[in-house]
PDB file of N, CA and C in Angstrom:
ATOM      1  N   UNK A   1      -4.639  -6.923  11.689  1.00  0.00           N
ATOM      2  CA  UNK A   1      -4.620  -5.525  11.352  1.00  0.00           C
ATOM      3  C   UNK A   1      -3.841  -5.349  10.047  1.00  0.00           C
ATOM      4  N   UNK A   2      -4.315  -4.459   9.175  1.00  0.00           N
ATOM      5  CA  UNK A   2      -3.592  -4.314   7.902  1.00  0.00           C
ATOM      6  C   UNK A   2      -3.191  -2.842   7.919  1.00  0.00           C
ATOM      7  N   UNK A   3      -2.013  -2.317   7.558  1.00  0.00           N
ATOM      8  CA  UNK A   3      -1.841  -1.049   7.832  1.00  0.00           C
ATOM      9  C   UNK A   3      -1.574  -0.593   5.963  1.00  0.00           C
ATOM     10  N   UNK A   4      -2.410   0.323   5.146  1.00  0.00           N
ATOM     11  CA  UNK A   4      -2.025   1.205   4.289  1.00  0.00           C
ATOM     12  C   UNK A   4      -1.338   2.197   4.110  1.00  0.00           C
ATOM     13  N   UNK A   5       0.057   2.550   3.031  1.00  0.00           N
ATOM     14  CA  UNK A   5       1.292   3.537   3.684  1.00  0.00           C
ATOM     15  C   UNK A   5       0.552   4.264   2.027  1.00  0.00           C
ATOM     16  N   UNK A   6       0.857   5.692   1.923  1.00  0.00           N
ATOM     17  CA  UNK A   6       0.654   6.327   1.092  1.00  0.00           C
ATOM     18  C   UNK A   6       1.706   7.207   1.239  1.00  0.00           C
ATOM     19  N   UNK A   7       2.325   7.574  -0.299  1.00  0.00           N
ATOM     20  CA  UNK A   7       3.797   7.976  -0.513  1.00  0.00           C
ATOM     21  C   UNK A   7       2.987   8.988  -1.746  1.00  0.00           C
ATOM     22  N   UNK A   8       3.701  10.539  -1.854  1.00  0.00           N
ATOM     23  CA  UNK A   8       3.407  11.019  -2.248  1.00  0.00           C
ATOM     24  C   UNK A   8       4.980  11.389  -3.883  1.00  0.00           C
ATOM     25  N   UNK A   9       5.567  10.307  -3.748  1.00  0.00           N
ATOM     26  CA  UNK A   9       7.093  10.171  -4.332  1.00  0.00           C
ATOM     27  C   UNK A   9       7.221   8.949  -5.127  1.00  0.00           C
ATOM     28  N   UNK A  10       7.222   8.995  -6.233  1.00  0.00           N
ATOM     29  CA  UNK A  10       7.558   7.316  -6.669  1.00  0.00           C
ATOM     30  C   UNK A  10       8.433   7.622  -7.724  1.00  0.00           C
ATOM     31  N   UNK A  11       9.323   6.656  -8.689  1.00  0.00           N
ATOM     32  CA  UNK A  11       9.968   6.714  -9.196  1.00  0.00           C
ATOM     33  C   UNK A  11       9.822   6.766 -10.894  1.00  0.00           C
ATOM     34  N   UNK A  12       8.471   5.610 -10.774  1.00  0.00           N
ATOM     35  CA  UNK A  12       7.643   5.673 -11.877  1.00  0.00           C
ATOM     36  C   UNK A  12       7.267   7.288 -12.091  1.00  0.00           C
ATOM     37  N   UNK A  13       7.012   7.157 -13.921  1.00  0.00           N
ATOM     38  CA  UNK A  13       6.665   7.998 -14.741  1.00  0.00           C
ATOM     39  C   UNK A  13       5.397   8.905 -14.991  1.00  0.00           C
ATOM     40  N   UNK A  14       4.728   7.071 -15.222  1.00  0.00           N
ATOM     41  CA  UNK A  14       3.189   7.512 -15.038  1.00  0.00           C
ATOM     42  C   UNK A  14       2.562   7.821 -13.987  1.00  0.00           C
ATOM     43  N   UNK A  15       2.646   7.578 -12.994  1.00  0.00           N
ATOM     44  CA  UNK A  15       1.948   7.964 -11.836  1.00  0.00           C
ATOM     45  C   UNK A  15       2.111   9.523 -11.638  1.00  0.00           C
ATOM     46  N   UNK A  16       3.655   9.836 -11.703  1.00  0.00           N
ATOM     47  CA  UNK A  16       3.601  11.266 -11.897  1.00  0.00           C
ATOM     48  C   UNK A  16       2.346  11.988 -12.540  1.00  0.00           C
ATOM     49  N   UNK A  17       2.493  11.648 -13.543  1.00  0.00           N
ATOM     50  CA  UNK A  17       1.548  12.393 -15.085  1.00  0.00           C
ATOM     51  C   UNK A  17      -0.157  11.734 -14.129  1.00  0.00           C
ATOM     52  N   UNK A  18      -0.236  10.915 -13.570  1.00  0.00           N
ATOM     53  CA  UNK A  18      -1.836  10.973 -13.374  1.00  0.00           C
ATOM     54  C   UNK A  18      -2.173  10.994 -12.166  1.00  0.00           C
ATOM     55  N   UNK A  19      -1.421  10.898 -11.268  1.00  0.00           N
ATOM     56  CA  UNK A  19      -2.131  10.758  -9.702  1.00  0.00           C
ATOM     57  C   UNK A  19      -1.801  11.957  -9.296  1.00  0.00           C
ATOM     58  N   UNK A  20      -2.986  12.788  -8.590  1.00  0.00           N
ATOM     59  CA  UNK A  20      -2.376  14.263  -7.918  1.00  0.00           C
ATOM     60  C   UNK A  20      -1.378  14.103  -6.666  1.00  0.00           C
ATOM     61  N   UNK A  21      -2.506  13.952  -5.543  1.00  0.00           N
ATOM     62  CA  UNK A  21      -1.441  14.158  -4.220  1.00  0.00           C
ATOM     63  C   UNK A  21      -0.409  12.929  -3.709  1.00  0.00           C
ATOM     64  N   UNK A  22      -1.171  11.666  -3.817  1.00  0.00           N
ATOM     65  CA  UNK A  22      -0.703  10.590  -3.530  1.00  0.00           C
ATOM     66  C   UNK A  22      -0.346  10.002  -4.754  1.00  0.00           C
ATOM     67  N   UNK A  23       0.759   9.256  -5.170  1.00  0.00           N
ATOM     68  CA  UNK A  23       0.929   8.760  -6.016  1.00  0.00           C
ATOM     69  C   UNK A  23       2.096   7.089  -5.568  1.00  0.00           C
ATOM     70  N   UNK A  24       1.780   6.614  -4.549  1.00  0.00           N
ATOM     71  CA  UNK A  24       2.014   5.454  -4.095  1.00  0.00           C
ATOM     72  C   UNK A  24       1.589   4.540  -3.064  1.00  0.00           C
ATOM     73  N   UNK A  25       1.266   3.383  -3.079  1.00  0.00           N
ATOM     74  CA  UNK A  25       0.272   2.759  -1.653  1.00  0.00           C
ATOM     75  C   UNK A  25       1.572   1.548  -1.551  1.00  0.00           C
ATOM     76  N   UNK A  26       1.182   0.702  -0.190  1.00  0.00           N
ATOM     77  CA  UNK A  26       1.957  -0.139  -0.091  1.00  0.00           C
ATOM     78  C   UNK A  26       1.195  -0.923   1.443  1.00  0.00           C
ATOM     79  N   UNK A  27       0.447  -2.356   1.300  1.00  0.00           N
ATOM     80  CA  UNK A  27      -0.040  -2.749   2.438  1.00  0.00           C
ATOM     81  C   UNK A  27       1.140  -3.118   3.126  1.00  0.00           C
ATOM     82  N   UNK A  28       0.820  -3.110   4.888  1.00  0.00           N
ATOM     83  CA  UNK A  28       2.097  -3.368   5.518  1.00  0.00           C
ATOM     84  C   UNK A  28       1.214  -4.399   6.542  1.00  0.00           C
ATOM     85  N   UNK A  29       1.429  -5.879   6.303  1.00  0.00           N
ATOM     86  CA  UNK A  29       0.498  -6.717   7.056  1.00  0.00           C
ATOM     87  C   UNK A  29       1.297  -6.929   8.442  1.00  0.00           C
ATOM     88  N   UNK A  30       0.882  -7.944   9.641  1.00  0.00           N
ATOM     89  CA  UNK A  30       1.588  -8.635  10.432  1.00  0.00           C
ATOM     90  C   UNK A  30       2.192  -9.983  10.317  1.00  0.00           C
ATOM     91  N   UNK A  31       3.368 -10.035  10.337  1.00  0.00           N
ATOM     92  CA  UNK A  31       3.709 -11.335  10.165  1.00  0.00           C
ATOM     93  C   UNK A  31       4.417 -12.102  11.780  1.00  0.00           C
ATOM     94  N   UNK A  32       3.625 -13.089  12.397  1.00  0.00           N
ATOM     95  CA  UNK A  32       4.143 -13.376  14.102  1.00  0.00           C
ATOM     96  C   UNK A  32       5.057 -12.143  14.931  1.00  0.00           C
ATOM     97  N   UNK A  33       5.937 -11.796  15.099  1.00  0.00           N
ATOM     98  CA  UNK A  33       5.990 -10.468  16.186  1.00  0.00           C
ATOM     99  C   UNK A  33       6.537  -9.158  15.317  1.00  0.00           C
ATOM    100  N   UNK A  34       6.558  -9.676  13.631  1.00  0.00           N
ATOM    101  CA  UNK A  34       7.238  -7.967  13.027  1.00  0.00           C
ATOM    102  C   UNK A  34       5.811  -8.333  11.945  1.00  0.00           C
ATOM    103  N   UNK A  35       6.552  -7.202  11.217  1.00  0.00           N
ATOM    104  CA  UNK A  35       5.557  -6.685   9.704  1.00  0.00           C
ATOM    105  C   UNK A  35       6.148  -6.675   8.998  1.00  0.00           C
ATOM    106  N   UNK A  36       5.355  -7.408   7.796  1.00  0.00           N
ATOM    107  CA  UNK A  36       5.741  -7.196   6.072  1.00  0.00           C
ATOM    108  C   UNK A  36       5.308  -5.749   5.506  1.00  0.00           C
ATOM    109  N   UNK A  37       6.221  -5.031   4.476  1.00  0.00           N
ATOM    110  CA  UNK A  37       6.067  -4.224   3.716  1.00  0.00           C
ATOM    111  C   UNK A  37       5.587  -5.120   2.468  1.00  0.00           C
ATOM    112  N   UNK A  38       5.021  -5.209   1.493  1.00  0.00           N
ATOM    113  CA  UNK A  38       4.878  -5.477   0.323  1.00  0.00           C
ATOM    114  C   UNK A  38       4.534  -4.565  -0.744  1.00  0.00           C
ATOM    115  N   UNK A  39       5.783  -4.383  -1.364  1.00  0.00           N
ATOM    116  CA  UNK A  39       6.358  -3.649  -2.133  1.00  0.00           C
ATOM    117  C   UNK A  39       6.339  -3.822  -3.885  1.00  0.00           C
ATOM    118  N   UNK A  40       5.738  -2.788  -4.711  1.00  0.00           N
ATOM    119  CA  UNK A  40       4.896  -3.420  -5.973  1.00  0.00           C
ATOM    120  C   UNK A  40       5.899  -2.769  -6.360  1.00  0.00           C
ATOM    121  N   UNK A  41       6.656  -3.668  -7.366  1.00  0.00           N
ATOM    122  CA  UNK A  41       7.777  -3.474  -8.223  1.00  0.00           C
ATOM    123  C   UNK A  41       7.658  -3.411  -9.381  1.00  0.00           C
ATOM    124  N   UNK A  42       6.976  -4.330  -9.848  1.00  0.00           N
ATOM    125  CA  UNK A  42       6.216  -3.971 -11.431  1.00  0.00           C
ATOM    126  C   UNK A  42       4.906  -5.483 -11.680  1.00  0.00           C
ATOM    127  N   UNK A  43       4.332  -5.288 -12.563  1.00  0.00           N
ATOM    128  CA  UNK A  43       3.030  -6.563 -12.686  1.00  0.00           C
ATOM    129  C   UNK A  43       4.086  -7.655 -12.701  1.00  0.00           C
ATOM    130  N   UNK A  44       3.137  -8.243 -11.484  1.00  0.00           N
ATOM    131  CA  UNK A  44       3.585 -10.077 -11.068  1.00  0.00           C
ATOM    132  C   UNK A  44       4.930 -10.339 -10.397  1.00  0.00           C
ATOM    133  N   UNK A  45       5.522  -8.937  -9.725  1.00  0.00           N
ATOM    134  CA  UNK A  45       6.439  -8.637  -8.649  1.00  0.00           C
ATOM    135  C   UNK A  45       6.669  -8.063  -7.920  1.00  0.00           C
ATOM    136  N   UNK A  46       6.043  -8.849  -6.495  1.00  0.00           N
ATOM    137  CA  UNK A  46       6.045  -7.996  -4.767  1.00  0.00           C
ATOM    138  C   UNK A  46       7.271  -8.208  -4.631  1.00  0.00           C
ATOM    139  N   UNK A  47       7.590  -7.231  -3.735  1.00  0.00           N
ATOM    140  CA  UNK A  47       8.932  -7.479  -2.664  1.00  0.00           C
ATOM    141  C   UNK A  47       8.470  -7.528  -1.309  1.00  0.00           C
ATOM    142  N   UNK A  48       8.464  -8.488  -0.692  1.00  0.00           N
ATOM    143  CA  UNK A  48       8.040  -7.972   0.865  1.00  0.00           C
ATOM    144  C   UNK A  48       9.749  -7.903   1.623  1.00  0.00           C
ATOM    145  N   UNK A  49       9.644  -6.737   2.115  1.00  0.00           N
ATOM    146  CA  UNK A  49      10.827  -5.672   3.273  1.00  0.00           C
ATOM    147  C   UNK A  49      10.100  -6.253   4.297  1.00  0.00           C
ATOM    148  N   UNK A  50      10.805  -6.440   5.473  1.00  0.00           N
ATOM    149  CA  UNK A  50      10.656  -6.557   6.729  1.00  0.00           C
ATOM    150  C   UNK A  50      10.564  -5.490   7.323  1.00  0.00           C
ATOM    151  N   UNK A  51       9.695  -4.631   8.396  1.00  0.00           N
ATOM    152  CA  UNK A  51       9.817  -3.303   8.646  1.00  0.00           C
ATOM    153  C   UNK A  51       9.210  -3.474  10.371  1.00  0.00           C
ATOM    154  N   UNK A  52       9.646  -2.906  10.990  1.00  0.00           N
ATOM    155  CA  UNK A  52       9.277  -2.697  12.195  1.00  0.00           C
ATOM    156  C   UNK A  52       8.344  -1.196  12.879  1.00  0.00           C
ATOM    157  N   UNK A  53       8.649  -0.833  13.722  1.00  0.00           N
ATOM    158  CA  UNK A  53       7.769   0.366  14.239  1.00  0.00           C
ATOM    159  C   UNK A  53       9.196   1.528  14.409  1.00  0.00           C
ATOM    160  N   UNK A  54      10.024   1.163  14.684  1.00  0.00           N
ATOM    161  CA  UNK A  54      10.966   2.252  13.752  1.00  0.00           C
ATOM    162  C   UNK A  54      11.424   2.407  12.488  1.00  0.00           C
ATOM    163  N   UNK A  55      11.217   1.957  11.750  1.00  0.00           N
ATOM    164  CA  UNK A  55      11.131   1.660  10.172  1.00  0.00           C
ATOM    165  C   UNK A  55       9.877   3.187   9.806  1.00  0.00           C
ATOM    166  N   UNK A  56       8.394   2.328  10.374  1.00  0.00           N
ATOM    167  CA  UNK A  56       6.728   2.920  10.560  1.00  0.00           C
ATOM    168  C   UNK A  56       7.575   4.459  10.477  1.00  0.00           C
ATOM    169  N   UNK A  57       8.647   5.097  11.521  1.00  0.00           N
ATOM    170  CA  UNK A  57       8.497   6.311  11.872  1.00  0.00           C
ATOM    171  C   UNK A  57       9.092   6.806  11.080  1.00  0.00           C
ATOM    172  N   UNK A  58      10.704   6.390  10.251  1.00  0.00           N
ATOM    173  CA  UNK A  58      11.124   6.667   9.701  1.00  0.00           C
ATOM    174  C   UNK A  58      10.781   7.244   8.322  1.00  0.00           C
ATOM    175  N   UNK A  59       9.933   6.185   7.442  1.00  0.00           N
ATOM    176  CA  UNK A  59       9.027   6.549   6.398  1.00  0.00           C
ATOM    177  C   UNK A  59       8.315   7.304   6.573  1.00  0.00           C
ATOM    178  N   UNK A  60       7.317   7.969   7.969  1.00  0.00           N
ATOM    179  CA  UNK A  60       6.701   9.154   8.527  1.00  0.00           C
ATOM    180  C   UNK A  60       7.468  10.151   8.273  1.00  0.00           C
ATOM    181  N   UNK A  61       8.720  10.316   8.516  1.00  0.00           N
ATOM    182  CA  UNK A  61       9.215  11.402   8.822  1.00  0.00           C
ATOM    183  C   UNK A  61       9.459  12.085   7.480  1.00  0.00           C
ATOM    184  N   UNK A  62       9.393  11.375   6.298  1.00  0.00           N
ATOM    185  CA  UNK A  62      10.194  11.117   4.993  1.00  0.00           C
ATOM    186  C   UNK A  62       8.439  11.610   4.108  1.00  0.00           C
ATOM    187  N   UNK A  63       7.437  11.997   5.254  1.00  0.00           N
ATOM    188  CA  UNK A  63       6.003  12.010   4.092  1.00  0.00           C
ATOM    189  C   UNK A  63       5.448  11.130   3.890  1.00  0.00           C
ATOM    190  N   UNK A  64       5.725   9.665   4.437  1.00  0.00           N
ATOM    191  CA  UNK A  64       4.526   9.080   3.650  1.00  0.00           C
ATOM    192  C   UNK A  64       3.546   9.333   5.432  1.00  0.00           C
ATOM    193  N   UNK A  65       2.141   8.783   4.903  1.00  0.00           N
ATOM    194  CA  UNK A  65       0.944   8.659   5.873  1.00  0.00           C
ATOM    195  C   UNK A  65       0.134   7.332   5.465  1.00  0.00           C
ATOM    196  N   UNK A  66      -0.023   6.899   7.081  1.00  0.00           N
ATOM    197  CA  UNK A  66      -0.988   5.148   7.281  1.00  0.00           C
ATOM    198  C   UNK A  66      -1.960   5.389   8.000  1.00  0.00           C
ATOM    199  N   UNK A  67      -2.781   4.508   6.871  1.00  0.00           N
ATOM    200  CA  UNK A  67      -4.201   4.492   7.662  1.00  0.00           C
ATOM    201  C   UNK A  67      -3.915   3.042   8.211  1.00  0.00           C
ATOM    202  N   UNK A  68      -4.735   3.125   9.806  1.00  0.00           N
ATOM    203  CA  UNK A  68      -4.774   1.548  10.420  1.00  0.00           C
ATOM    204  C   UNK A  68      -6.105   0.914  10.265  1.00  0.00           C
ATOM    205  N   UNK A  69      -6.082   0.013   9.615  1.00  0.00           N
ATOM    206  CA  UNK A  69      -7.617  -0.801   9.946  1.00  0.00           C
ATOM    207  C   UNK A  69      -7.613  -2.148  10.234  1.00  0.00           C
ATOM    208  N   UNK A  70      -8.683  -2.081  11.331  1.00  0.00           N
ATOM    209  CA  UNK A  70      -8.621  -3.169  12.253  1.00  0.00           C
ATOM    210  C   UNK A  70      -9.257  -5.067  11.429  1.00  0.00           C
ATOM    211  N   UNK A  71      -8.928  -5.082  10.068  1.00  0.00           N
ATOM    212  CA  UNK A  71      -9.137  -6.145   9.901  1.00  0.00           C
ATOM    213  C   UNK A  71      -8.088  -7.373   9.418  1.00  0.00           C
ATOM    214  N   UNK A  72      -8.108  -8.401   9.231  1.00  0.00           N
ATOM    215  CA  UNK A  72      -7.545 -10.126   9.456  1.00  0.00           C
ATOM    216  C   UNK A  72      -6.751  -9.836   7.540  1.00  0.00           C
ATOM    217  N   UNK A  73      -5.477  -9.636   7.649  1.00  0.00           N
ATOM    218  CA  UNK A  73      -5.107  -9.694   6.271  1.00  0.00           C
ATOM    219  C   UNK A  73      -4.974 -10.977   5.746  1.00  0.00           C
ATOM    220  N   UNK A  74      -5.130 -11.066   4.460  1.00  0.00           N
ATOM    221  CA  UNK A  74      -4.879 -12.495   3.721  1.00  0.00           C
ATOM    222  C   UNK A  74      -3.811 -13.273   3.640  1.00  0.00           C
ATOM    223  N   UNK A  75      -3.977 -14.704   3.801  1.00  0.00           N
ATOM    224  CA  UNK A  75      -2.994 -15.397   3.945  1.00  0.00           C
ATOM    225  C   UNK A  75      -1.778 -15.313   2.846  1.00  0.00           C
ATOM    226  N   UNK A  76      -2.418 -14.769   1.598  1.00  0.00           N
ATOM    227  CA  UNK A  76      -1.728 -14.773   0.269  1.00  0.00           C
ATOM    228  C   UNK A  76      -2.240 -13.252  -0.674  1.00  0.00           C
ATOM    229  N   UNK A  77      -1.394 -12.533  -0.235  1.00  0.00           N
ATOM    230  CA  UNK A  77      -1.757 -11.313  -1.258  1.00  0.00           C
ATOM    231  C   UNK A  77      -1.812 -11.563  -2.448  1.00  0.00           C
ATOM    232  N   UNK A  78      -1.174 -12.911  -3.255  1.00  0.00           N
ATOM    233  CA  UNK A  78      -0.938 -13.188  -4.334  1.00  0.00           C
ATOM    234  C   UNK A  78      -0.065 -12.183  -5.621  1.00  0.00           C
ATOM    235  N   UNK A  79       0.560 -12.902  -6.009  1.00  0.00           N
ATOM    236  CA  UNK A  79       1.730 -11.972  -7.487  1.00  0.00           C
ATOM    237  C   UNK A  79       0.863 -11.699  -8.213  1.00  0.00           C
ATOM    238  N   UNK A  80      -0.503 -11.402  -8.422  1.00  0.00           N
ATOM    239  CA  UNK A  80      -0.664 -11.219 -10.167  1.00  0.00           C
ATOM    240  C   UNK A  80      -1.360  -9.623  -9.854  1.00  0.00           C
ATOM    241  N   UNK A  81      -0.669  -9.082  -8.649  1.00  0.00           N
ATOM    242  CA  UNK A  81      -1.346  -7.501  -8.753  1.00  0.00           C
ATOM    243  C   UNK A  81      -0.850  -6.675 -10.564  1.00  0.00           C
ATOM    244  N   UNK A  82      -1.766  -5.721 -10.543  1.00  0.00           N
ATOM    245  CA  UNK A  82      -1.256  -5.021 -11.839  1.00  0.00           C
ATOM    246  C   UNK A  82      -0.985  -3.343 -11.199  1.00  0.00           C
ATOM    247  N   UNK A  83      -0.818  -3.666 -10.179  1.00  0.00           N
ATOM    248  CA  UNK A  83      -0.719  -2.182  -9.435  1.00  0.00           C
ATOM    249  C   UNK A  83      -0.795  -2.075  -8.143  1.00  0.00           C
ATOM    250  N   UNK A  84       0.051  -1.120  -7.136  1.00  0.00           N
ATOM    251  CA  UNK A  84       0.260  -0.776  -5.753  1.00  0.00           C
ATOM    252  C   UNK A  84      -1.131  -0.569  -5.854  1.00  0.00           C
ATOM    253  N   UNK A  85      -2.446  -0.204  -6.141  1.00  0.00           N
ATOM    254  CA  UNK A  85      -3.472   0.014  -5.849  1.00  0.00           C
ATOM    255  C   UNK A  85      -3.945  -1.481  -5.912  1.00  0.00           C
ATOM    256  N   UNK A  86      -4.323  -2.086  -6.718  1.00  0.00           N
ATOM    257  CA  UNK A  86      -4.822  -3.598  -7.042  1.00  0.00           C
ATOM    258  C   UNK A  86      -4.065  -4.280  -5.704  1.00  0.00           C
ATOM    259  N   UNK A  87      -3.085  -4.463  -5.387  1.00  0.00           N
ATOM    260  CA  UNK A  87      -2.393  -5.312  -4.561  1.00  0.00           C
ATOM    261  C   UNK A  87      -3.072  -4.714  -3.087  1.00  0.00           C
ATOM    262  N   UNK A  88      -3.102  -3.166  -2.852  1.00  0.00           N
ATOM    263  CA  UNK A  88      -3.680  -3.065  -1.717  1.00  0.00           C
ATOM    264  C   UNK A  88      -5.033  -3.079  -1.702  1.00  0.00           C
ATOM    265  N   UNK A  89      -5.440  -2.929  -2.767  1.00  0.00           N
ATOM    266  CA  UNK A  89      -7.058  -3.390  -2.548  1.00  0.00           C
ATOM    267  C   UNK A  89      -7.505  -5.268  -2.433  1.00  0.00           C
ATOM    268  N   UNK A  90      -6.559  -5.664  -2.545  1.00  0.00           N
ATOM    269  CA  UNK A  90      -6.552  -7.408  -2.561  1.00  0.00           C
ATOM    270  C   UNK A  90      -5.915  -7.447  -0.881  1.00  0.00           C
ATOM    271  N   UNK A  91      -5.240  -6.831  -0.018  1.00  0.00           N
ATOM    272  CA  UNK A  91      -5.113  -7.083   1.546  1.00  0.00           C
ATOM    273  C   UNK A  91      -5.976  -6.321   2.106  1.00  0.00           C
ATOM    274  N   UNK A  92      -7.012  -5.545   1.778  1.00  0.00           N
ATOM    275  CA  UNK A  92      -8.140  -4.964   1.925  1.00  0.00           C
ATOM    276  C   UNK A  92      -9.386  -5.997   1.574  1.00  0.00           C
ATOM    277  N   UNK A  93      -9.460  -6.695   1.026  1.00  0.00           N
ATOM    278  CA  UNK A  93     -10.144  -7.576   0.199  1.00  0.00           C
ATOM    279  C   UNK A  93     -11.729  -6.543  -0.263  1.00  0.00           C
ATOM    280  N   UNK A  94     -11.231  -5.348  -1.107  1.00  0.00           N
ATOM    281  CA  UNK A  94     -12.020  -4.252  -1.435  1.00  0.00           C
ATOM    282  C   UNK A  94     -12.036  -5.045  -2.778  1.00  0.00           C
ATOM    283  N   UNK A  95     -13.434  -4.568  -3.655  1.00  0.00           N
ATOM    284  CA  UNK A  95     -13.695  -4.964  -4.897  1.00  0.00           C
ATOM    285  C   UNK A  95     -14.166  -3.456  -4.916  1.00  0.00           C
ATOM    286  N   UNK A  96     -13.499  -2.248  -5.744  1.00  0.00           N
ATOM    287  CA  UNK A  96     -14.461  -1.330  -5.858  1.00  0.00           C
ATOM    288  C   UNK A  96     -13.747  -0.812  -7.150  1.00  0.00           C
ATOM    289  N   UNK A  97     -13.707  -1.119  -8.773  1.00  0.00           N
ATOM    290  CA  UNK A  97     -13.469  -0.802  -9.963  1.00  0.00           C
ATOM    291  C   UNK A  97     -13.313   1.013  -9.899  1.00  0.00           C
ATOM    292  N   UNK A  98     -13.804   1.602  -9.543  1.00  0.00           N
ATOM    293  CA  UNK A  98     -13.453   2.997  -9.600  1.00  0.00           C
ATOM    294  C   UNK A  98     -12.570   3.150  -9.267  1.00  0.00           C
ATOM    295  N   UNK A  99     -11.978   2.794  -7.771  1.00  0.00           N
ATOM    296  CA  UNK A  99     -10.882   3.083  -7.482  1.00  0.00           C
ATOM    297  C   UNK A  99      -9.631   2.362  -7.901  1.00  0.00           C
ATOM    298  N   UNK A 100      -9.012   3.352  -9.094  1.00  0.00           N
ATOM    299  CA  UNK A 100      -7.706   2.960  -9.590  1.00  0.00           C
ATOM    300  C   UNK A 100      -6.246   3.867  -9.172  1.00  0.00           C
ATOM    301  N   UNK A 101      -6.464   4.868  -8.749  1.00  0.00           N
ATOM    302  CA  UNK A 101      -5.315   5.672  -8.125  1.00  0.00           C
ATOM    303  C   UNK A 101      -4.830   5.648  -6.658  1.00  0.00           C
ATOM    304  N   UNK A 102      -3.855   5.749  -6.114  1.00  0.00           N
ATOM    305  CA  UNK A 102      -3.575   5.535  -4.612  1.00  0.00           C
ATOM    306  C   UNK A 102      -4.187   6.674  -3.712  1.00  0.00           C
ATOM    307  N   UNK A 103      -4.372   7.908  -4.565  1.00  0.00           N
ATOM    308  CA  UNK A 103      -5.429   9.063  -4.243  1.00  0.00           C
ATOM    309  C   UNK A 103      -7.090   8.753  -3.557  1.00  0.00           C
ATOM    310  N   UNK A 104      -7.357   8.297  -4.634  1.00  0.00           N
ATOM    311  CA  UNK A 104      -8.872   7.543  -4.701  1.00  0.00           C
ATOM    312  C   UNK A 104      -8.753   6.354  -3.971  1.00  0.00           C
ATOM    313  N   UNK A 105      -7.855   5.820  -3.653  1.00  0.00           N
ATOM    314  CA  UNK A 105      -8.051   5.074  -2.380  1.00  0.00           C
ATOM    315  C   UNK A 105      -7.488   5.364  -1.046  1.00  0.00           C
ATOM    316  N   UNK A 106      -6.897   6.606  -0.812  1.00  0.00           N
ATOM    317  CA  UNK A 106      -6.751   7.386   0.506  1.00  0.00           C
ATOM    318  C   UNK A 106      -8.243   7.951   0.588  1.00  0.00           C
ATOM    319  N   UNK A 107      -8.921   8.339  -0.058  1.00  0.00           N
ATOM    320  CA  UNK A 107      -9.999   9.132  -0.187  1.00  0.00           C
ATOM    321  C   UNK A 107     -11.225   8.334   0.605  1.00  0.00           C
ATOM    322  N   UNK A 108     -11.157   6.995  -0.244  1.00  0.00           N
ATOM    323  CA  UNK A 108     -12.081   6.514   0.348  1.00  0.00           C
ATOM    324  C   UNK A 108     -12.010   5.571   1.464  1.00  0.00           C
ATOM    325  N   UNK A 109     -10.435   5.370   2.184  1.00  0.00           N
ATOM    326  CA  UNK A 109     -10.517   4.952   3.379  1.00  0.00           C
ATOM    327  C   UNK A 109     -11.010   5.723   4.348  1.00  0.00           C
ATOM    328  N   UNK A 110     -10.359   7.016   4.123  1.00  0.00           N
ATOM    329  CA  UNK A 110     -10.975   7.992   4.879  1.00  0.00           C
ATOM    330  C   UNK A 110     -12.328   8.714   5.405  1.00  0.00           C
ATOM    331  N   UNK A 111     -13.061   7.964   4.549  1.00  0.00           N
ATOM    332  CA  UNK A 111     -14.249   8.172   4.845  1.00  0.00           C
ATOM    333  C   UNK A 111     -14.895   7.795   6.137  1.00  0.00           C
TER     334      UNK A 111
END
């Protein structure tokens, strides 16, 4: 199961200036009995946080929202994301070039 967190708060500049509602993603995979956060810090640096299901509520409470989908995340998200979108579309293993904003990819999970 791969869980997508969408944060409507980031610290960055640009995202402000271009993403409307959502302006942060972050895949949260399983790792044996907890979960990784992997956390896009800047091009060619994840952080993976350890986070549990009170962690899950805490960040709820704080605004962000997860979509759950029921598929097998990758063994290797790999460093060379160029973006919280790119990185979660690589534990998604989505190829879809339009979608470059964390907006446009709440949008179209939701479908």
């Amino acid at each position: 199961m791969v869980i997508i967190a969408f944060s409507e708060k980031t610290s960055k500049i640009l995202p402000r200036i271009i993403c409307r509602r959502f302006r942060h993603c972050a895949p949260i995979t399983p790792v044996g009995r907890g979960m990784i956060l992997h956390q896009f810090s800047s091009p060619g640096h994840i952080t993976k946080i350890p986070i549990n299901i009170r962690g899950i509520g805490r960040l709820q409470k704080q605004g962000w929202r997860f979509i759950y989908l029921p598929i097998d995340a990758p063994g290797n998200l790999g460093s060379h994301a160029f973006s919280c979108v790119d990185l979660s579309k690589r534990a998604l293993r989505l190829s879809a070039p339009h979608i470059q904003t964390p907006d446009a990819l709440y949008r179209h999970l939701r479908k």
